[in-house]
PDB file of N, CA and C in Angstrom:
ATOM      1  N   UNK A   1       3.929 -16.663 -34.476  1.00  0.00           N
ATOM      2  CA  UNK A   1       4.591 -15.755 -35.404  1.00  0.00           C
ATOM      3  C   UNK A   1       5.025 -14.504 -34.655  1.00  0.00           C
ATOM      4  N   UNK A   2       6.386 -13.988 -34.934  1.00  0.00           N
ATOM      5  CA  UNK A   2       6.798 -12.952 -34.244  1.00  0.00           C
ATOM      6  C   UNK A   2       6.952 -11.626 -35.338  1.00  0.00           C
ATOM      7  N   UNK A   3       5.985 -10.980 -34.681  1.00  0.00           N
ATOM      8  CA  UNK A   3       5.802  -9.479 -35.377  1.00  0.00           C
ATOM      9  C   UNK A   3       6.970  -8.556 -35.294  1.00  0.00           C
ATOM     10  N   UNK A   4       7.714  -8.539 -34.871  1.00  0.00           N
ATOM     11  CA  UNK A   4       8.754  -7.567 -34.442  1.00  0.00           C
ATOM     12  C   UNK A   4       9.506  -6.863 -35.467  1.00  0.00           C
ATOM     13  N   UNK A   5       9.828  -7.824 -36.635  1.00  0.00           N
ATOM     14  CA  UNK A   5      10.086  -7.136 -38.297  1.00  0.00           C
ATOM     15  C   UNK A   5       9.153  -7.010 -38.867  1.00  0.00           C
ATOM     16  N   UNK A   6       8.300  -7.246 -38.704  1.00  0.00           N
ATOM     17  CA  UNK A   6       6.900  -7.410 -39.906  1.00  0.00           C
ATOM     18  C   UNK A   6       6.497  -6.238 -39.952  1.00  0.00           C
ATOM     19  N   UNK A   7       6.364  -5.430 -38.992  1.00  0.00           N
ATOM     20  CA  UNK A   7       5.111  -4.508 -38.953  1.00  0.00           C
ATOM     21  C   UNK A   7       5.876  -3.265 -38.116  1.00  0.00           C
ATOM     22  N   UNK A   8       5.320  -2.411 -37.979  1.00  0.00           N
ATOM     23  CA  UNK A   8       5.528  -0.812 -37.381  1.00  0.00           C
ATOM     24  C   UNK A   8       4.252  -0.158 -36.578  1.00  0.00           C
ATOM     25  N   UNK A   9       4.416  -0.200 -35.759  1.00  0.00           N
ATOM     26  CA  UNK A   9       3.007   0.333 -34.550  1.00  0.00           C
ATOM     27  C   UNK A   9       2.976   1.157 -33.805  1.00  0.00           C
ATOM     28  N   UNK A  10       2.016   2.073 -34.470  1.00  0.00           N
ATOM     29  CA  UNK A  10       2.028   3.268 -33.303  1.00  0.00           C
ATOM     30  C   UNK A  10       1.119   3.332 -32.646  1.00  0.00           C
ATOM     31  N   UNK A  11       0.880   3.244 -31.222  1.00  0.00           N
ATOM     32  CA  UNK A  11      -0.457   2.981 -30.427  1.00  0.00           C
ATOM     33  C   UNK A  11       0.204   4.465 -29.272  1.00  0.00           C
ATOM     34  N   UNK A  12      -0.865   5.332 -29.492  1.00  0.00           N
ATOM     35  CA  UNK A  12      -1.067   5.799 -28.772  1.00  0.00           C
ATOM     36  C   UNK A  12      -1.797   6.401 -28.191  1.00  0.00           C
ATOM     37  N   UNK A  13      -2.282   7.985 -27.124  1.00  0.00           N
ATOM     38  CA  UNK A  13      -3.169   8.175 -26.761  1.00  0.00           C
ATOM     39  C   UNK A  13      -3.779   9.518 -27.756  1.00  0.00           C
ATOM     40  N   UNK A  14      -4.996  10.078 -28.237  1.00  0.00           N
ATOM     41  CA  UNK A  14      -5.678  10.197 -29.178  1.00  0.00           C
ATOM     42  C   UNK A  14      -4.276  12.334 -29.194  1.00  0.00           C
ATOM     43  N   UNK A  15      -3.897  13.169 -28.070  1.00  0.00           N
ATOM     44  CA  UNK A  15      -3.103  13.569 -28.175  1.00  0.00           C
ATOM     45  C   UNK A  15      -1.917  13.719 -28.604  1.00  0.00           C
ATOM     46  N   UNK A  16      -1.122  12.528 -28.126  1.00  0.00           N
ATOM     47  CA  UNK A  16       0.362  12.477 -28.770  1.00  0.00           C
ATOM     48  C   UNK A  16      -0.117  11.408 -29.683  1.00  0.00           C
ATOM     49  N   UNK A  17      -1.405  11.309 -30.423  1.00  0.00           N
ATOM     50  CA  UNK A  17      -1.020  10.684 -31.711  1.00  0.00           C
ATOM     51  C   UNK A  17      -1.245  11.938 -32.676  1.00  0.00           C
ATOM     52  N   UNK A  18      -2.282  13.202 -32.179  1.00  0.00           N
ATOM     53  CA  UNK A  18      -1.965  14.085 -32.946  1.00  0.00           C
ATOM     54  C   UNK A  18      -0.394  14.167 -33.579  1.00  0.00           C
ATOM     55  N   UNK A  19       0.547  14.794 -32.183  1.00  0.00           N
ATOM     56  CA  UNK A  19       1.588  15.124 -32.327  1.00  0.00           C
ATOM     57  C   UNK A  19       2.651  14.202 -33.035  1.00  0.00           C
ATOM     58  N   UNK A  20       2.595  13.240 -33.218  1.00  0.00           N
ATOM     59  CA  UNK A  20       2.956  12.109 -34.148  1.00  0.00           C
ATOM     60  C   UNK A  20       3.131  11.918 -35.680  1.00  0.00           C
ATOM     61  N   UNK A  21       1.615  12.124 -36.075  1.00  0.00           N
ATOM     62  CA  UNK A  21       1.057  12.453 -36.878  1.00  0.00           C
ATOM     63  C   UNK A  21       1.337  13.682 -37.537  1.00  0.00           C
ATOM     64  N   UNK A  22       1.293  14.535 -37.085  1.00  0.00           N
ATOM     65  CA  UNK A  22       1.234  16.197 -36.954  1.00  0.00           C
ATOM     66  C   UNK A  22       2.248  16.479 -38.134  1.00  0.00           C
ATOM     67  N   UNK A  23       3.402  16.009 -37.520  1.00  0.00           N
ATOM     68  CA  UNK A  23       4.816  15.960 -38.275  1.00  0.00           C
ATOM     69  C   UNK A  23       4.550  15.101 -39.550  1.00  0.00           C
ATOM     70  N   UNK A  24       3.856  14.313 -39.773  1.00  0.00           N
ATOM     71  CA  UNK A  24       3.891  13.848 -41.209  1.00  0.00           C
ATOM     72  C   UNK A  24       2.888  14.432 -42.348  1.00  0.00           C
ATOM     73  N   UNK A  25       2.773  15.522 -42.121  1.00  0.00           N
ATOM     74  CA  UNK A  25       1.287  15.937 -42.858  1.00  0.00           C
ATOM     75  C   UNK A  25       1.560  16.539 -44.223  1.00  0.00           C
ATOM     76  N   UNK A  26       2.679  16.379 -44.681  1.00  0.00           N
ATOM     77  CA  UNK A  26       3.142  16.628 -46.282  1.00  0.00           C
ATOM     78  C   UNK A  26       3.380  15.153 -47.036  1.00  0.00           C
ATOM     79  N   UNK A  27       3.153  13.574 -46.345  1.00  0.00           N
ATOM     80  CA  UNK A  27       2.402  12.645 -46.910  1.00  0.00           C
ATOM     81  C   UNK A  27       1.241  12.770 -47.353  1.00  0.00           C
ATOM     82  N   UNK A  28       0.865  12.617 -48.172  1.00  0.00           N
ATOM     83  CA  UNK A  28      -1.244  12.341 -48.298  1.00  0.00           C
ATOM     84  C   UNK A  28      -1.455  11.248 -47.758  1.00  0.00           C
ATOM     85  N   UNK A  29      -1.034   9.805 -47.837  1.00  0.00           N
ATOM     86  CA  UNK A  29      -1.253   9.000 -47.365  1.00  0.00           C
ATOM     87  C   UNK A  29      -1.333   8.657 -45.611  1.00  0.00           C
ATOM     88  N   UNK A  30      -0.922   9.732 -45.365  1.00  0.00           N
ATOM     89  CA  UNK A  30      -1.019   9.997 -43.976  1.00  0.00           C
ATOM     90  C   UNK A  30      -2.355  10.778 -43.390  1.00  0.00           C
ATOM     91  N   UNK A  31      -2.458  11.850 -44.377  1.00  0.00           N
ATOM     92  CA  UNK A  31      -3.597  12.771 -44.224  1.00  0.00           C
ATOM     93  C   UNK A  31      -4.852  11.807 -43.828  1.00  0.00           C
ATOM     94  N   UNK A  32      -5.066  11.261 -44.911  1.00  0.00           N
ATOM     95  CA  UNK A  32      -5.900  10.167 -44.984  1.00  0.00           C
ATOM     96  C   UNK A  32      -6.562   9.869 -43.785  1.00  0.00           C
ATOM     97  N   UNK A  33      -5.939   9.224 -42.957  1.00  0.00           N
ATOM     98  CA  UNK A  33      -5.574   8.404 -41.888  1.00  0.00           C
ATOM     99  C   UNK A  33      -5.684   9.327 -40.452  1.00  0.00           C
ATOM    100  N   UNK A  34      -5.893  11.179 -40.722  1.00  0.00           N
ATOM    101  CA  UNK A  34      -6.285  11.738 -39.765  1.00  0.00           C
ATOM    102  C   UNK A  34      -7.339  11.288 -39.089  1.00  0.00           C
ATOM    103  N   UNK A  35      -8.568  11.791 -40.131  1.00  0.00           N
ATOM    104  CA  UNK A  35      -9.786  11.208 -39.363  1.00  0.00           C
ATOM    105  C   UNK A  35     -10.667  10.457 -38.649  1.00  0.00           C
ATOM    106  N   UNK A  36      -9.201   9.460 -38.132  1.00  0.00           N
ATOM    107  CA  UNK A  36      -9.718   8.244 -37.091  1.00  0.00           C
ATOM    108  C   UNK A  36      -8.761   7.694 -36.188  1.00  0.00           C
ATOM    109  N   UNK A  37      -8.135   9.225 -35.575  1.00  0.00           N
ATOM    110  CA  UNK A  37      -7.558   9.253 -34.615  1.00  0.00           C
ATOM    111  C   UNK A  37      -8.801   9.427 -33.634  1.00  0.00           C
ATOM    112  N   UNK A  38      -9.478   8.887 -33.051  1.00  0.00           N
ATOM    113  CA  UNK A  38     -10.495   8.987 -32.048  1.00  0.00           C
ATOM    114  C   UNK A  38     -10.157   7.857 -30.746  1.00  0.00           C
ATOM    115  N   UNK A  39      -9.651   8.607 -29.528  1.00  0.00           N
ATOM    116  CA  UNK A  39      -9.761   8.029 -27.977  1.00  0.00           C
ATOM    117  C   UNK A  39      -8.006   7.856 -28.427  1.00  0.00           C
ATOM    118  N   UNK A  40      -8.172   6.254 -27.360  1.00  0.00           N
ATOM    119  CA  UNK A  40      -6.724   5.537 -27.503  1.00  0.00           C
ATOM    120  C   UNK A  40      -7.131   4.687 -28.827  1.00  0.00           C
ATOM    121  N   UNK A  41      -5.618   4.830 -30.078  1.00  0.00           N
ATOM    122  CA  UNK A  41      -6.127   4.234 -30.864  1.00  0.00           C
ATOM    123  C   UNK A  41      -4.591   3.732 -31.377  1.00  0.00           C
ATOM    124  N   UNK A  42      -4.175   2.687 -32.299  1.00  0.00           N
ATOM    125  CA  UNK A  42      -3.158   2.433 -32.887  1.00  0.00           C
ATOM    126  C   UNK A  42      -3.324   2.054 -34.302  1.00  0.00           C
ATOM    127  N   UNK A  43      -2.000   2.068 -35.196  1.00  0.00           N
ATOM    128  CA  UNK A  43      -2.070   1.956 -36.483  1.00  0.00           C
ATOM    129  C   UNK A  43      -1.334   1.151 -36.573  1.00  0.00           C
ATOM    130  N   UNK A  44      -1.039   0.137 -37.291  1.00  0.00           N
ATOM    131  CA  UNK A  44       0.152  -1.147 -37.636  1.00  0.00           C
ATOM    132  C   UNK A  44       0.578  -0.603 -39.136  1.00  0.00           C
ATOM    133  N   UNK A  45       1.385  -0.653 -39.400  1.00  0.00           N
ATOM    134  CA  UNK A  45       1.929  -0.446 -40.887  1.00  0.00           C
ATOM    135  C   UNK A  45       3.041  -1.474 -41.108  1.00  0.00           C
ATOM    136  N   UNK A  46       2.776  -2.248 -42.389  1.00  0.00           N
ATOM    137  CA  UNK A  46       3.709  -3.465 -42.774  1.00  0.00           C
ATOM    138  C   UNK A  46       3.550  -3.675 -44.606  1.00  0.00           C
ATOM    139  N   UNK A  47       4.632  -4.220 -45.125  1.00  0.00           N
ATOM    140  CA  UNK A  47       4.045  -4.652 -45.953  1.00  0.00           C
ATOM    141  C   UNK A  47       4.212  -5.727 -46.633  1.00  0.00           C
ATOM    142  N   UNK A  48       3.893  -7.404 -45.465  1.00  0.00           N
ATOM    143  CA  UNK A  48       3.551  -8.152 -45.120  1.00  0.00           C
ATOM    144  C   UNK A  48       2.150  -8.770 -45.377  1.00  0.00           C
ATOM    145  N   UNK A  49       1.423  -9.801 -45.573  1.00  0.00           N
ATOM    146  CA  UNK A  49       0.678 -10.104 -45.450  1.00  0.00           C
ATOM    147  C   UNK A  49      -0.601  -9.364 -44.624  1.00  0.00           C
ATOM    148  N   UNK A  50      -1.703  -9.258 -44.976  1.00  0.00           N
ATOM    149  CA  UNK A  50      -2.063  -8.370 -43.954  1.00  0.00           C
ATOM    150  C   UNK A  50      -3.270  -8.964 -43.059  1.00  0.00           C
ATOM    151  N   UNK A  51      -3.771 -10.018 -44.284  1.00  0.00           N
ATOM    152  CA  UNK A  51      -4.778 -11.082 -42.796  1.00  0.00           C
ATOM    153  C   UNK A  51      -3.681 -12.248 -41.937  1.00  0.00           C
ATOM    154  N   UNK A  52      -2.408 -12.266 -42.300  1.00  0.00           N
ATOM    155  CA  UNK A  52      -1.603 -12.813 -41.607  1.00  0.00           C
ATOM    156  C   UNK A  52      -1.411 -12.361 -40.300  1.00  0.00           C
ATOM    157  N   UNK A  53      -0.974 -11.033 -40.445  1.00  0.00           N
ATOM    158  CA  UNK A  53      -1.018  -9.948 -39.410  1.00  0.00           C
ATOM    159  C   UNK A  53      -2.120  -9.973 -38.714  1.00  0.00           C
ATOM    160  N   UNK A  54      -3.243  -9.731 -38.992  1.00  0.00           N
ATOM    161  CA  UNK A  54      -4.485  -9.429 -38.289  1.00  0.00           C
ATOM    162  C   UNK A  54      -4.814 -10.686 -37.753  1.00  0.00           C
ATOM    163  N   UNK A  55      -4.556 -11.936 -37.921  1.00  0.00           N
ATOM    164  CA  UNK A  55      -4.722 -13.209 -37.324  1.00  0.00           C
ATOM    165  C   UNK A  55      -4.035 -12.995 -36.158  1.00  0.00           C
ATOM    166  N   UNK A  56      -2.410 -12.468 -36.337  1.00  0.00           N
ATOM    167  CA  UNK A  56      -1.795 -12.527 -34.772  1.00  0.00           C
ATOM    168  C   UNK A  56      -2.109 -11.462 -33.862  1.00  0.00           C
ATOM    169  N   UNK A  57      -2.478 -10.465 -34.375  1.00  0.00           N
ATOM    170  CA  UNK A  57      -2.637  -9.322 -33.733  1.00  0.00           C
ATOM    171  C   UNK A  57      -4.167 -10.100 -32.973  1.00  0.00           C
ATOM    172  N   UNK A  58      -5.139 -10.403 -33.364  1.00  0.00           N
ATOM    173  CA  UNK A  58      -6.123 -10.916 -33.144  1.00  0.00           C
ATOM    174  C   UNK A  58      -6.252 -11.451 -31.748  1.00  0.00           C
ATOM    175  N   UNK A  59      -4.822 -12.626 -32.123  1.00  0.00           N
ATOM    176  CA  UNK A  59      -4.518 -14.093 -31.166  1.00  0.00           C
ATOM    177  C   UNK A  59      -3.829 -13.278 -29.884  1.00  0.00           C
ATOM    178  N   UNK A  60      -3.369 -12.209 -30.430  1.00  0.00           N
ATOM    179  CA  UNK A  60      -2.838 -11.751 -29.206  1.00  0.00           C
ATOM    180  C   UNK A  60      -3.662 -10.645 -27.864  1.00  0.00           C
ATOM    181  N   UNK A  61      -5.255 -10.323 -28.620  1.00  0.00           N
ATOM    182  CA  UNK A  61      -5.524  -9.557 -28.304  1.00  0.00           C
ATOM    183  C   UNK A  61      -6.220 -10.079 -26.124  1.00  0.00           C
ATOM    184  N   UNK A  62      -6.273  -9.674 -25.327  1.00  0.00           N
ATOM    185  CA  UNK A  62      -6.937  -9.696 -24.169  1.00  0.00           C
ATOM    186  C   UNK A  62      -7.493  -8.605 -23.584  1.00  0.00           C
ATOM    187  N   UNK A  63      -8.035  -9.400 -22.342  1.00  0.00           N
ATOM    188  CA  UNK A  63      -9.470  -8.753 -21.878  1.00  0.00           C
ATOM    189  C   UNK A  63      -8.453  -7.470 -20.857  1.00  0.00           C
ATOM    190  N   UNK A  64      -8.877  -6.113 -21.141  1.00  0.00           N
ATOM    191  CA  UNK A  64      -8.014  -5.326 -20.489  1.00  0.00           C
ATOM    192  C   UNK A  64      -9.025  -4.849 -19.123  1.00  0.00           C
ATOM    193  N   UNK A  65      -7.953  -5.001 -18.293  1.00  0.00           N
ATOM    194  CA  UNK A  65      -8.325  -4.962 -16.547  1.00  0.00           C
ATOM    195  C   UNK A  65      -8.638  -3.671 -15.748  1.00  0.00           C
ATOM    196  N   UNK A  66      -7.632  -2.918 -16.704  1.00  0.00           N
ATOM    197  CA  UNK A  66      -8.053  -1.322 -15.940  1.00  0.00           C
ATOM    198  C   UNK A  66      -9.115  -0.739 -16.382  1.00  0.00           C
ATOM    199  N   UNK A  67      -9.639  -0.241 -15.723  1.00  0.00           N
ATOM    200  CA  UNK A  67     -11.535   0.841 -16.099  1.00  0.00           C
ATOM    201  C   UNK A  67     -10.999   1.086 -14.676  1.00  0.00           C
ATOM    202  N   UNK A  68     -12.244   2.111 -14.671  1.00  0.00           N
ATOM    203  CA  UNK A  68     -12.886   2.884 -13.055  1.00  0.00           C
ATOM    204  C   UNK A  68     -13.484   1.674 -11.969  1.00  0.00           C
ATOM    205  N   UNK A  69     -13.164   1.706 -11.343  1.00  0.00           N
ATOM    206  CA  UNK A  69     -13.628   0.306 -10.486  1.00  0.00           C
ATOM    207  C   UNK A  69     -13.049  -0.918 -10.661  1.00  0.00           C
ATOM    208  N   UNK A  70     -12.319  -1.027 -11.348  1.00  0.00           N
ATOM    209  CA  UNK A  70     -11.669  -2.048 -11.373  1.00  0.00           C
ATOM    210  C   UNK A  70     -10.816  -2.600 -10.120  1.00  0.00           C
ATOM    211  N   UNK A  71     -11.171  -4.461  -9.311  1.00  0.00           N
ATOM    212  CA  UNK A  71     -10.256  -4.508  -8.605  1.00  0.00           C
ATOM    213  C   UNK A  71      -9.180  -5.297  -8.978  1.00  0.00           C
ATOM    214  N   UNK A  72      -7.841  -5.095  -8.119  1.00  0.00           N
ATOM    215  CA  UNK A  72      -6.691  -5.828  -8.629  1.00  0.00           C
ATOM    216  C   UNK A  72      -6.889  -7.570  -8.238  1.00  0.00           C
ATOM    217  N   UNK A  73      -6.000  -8.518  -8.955  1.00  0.00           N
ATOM    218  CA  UNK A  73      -6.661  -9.617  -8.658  1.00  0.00           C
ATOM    219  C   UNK A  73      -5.633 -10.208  -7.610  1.00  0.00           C
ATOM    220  N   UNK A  74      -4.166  -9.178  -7.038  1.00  0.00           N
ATOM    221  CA  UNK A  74      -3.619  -9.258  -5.698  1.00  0.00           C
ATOM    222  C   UNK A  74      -3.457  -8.525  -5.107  1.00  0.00           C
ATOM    223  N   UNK A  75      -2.687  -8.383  -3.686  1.00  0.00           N
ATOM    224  CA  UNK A  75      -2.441  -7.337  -2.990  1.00  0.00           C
ATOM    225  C   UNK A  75      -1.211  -6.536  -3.285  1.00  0.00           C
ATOM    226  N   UNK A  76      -1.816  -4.930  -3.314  1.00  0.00           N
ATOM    227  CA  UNK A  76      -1.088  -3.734  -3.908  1.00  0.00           C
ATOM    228  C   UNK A  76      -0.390  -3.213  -2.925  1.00  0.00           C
ATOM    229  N   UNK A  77       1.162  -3.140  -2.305  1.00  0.00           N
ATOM    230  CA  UNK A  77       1.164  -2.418  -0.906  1.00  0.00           C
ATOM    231  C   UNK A  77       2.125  -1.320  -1.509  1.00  0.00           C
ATOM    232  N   UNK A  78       2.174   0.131  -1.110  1.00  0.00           N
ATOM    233  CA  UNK A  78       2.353   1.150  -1.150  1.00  0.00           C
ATOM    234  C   UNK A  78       3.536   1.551   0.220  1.00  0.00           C
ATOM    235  N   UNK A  79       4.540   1.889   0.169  1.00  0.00           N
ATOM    236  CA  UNK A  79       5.315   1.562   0.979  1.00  0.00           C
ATOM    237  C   UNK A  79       5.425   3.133   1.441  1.00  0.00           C
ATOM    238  N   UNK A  80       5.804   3.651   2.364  1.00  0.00           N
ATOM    239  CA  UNK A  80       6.187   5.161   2.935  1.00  0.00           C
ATOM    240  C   UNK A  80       7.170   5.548   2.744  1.00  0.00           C
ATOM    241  N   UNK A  81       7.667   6.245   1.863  1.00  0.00           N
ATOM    242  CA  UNK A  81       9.052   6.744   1.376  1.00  0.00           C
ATOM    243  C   UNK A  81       8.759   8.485   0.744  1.00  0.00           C
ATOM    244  N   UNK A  82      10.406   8.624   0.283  1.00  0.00           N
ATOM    245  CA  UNK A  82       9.969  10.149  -0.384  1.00  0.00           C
ATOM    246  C   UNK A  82      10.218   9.664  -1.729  1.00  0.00           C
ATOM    247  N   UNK A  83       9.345  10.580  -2.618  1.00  0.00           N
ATOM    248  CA  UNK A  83       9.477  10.375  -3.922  1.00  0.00           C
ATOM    249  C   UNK A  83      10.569  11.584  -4.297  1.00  0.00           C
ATOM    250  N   UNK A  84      11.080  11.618  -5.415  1.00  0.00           N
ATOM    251  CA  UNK A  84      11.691  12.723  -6.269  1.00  0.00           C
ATOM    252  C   UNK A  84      11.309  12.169  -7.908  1.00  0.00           C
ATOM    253  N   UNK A  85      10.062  13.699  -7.870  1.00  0.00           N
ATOM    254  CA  UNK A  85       9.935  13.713  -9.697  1.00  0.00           C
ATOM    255  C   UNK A  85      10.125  14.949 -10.057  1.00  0.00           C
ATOM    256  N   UNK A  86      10.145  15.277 -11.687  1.00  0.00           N
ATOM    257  CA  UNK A  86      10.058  16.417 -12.258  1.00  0.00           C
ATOM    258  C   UNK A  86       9.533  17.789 -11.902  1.00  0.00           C
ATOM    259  N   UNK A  87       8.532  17.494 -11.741  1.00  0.00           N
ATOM    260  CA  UNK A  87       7.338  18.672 -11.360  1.00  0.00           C
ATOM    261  C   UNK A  87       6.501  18.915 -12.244  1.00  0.00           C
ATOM    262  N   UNK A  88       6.834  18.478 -13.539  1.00  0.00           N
ATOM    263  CA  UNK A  88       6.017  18.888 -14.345  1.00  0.00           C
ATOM    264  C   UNK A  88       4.798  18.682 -14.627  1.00  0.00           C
ATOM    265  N   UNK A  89       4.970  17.407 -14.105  1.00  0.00           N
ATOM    266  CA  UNK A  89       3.795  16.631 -13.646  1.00  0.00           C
ATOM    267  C   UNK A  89       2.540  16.668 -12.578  1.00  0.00           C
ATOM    268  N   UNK A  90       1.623  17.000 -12.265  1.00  0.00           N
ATOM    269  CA  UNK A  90       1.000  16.765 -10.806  1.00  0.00           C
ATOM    270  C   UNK A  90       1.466  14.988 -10.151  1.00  0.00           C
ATOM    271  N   UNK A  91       1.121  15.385  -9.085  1.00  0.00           N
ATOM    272  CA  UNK A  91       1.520  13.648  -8.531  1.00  0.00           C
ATOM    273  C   UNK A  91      -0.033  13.686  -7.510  1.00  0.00           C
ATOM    274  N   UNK A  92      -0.584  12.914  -8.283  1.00  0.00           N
ATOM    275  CA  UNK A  92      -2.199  12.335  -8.098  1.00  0.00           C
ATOM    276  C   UNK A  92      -2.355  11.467  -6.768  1.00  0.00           C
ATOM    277  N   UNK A  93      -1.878  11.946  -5.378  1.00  0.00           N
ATOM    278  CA  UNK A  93      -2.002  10.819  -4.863  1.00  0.00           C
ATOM    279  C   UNK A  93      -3.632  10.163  -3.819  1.00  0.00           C
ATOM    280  N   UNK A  94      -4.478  11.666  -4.052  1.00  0.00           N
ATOM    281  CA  UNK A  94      -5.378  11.870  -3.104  1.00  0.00           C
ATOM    282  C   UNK A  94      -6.629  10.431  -3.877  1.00  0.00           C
ATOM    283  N   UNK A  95      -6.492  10.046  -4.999  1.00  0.00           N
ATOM    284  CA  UNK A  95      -7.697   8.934  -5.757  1.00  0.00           C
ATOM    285  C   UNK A  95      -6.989   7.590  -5.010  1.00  0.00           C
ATOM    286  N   UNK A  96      -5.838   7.771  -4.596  1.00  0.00           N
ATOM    287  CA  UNK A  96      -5.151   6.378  -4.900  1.00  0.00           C
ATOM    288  C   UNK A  96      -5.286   6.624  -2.450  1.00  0.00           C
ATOM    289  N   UNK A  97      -6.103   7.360  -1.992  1.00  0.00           N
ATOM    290  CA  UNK A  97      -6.274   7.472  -0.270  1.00  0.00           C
ATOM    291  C   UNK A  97      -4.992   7.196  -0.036  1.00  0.00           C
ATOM    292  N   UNK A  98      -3.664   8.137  -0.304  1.00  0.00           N
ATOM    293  CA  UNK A  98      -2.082   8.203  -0.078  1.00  0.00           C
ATOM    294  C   UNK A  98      -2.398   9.794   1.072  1.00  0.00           C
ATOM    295  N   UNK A  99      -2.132   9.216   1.763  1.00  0.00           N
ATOM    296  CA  UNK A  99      -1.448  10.696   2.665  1.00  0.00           C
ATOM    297  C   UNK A  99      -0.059  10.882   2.504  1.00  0.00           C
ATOM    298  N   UNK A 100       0.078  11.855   1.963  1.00  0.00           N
ATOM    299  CA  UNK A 100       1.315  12.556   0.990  1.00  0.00           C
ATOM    300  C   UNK A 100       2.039  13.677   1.912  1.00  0.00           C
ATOM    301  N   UNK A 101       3.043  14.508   1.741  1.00  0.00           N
ATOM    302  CA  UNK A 101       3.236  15.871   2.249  1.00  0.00           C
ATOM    303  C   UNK A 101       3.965  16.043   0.426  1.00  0.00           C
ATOM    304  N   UNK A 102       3.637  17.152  -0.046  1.00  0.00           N
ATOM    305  CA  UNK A 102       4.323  17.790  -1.314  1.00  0.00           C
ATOM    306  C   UNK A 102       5.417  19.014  -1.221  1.00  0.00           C
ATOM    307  N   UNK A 103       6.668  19.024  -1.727  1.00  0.00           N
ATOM    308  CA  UNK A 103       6.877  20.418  -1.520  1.00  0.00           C
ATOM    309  C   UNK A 103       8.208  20.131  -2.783  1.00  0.00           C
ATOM    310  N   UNK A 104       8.376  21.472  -3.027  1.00  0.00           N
ATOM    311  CA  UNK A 104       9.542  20.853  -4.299  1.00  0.00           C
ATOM    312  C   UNK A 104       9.676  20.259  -5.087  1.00  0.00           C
ATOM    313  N   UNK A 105       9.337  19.624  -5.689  1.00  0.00           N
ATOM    314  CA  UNK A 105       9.844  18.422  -6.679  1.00  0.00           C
ATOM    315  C   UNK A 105       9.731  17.161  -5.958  1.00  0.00           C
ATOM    316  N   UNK A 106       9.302  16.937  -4.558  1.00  0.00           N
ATOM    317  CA  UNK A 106       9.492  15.541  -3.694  1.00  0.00           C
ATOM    318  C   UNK A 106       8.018  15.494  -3.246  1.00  0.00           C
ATOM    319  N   UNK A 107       7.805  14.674  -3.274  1.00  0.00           N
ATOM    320  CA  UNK A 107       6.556  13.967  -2.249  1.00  0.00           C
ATOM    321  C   UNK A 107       7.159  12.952  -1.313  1.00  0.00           C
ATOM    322  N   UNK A 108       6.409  12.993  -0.238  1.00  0.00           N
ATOM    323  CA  UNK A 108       6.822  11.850   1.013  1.00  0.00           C
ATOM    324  C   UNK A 108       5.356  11.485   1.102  1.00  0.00           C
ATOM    325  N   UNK A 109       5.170   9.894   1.169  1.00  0.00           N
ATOM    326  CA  UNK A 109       4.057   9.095   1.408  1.00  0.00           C
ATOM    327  C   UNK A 109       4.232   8.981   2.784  1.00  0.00           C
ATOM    328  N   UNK A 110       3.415   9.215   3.694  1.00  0.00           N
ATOM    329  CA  UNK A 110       3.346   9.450   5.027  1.00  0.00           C
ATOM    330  C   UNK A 110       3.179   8.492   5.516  1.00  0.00           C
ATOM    331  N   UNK A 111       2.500   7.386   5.008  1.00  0.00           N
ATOM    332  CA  UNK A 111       1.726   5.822   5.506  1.00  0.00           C
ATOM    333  C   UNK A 111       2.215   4.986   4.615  1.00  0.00           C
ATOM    334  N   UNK A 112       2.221   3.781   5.240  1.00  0.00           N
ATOM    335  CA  UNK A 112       1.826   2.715   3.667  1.00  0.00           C
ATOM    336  C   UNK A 112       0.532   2.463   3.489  1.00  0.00           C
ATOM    337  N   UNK A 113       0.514   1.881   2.910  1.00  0.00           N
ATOM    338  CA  UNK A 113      -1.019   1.544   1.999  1.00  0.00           C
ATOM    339  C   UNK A 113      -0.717   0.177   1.267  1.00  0.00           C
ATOM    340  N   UNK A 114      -2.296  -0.363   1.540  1.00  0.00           N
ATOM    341  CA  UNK A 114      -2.142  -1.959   1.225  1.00  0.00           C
ATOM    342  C   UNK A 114      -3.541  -1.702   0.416  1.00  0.00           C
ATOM    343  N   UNK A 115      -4.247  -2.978  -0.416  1.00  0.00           N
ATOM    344  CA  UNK A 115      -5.288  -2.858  -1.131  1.00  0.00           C
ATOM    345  C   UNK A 115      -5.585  -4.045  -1.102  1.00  0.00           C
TER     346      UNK A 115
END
């Protein structure tokens, strides 16, 4: 069964689901529904069958791979180039053992990197 008309899903992280949310707060039926915004969380809204739904959502669910320690189940290679991002961002490369140079808006990966 393909969900794609059925239903409406907002999955996000427990922040921008505030901000999501935030904006609908002259619904009550929304209000409601504050108090269990807790971590990463999502909401499905349909009005569809609803153990129909929860059967596929169910069938679709898997075992998720990323945590802390987690290893990949191939090889990751990291190539030496310059980046160009925003800035707005930090660019995290010291967890991921990247020797970087930063300046501007660019990062240059100094090495490659394999895993």
């Amino acid at each position: 069964m393909s969900l794609g008309r059925k239903i409406m899903a907002l999955m996000r992280k427990k922040p921008r689901m505030c901000t999501a949310m935030g904006a609908s707060v002259n619904f009550p039926a929304v209000e409601e529904l504050l108090p269990h915004r807790e971590g990463n969380v999502g909401f499905v809204f349909t009005n569809e069958d609803l153990t129909e739904i929860r059967d596929t959502l169910l069938g679709c669910k898997v075992q998720a791979s990323v945590h802390a320690g987690a290893i990949t189940p191939c090889e990751v290679i990291v190539p030496a180039r310059t980046l160009v991002w925003g800035g707005s961002r930090p660019l995290s490369s010291r967890p991921l053992g990247l020797t970087s140079k930063i300046s501007r808006g660019t990062a240059e990966i100094l090495s490659a990197v394999s895993w």
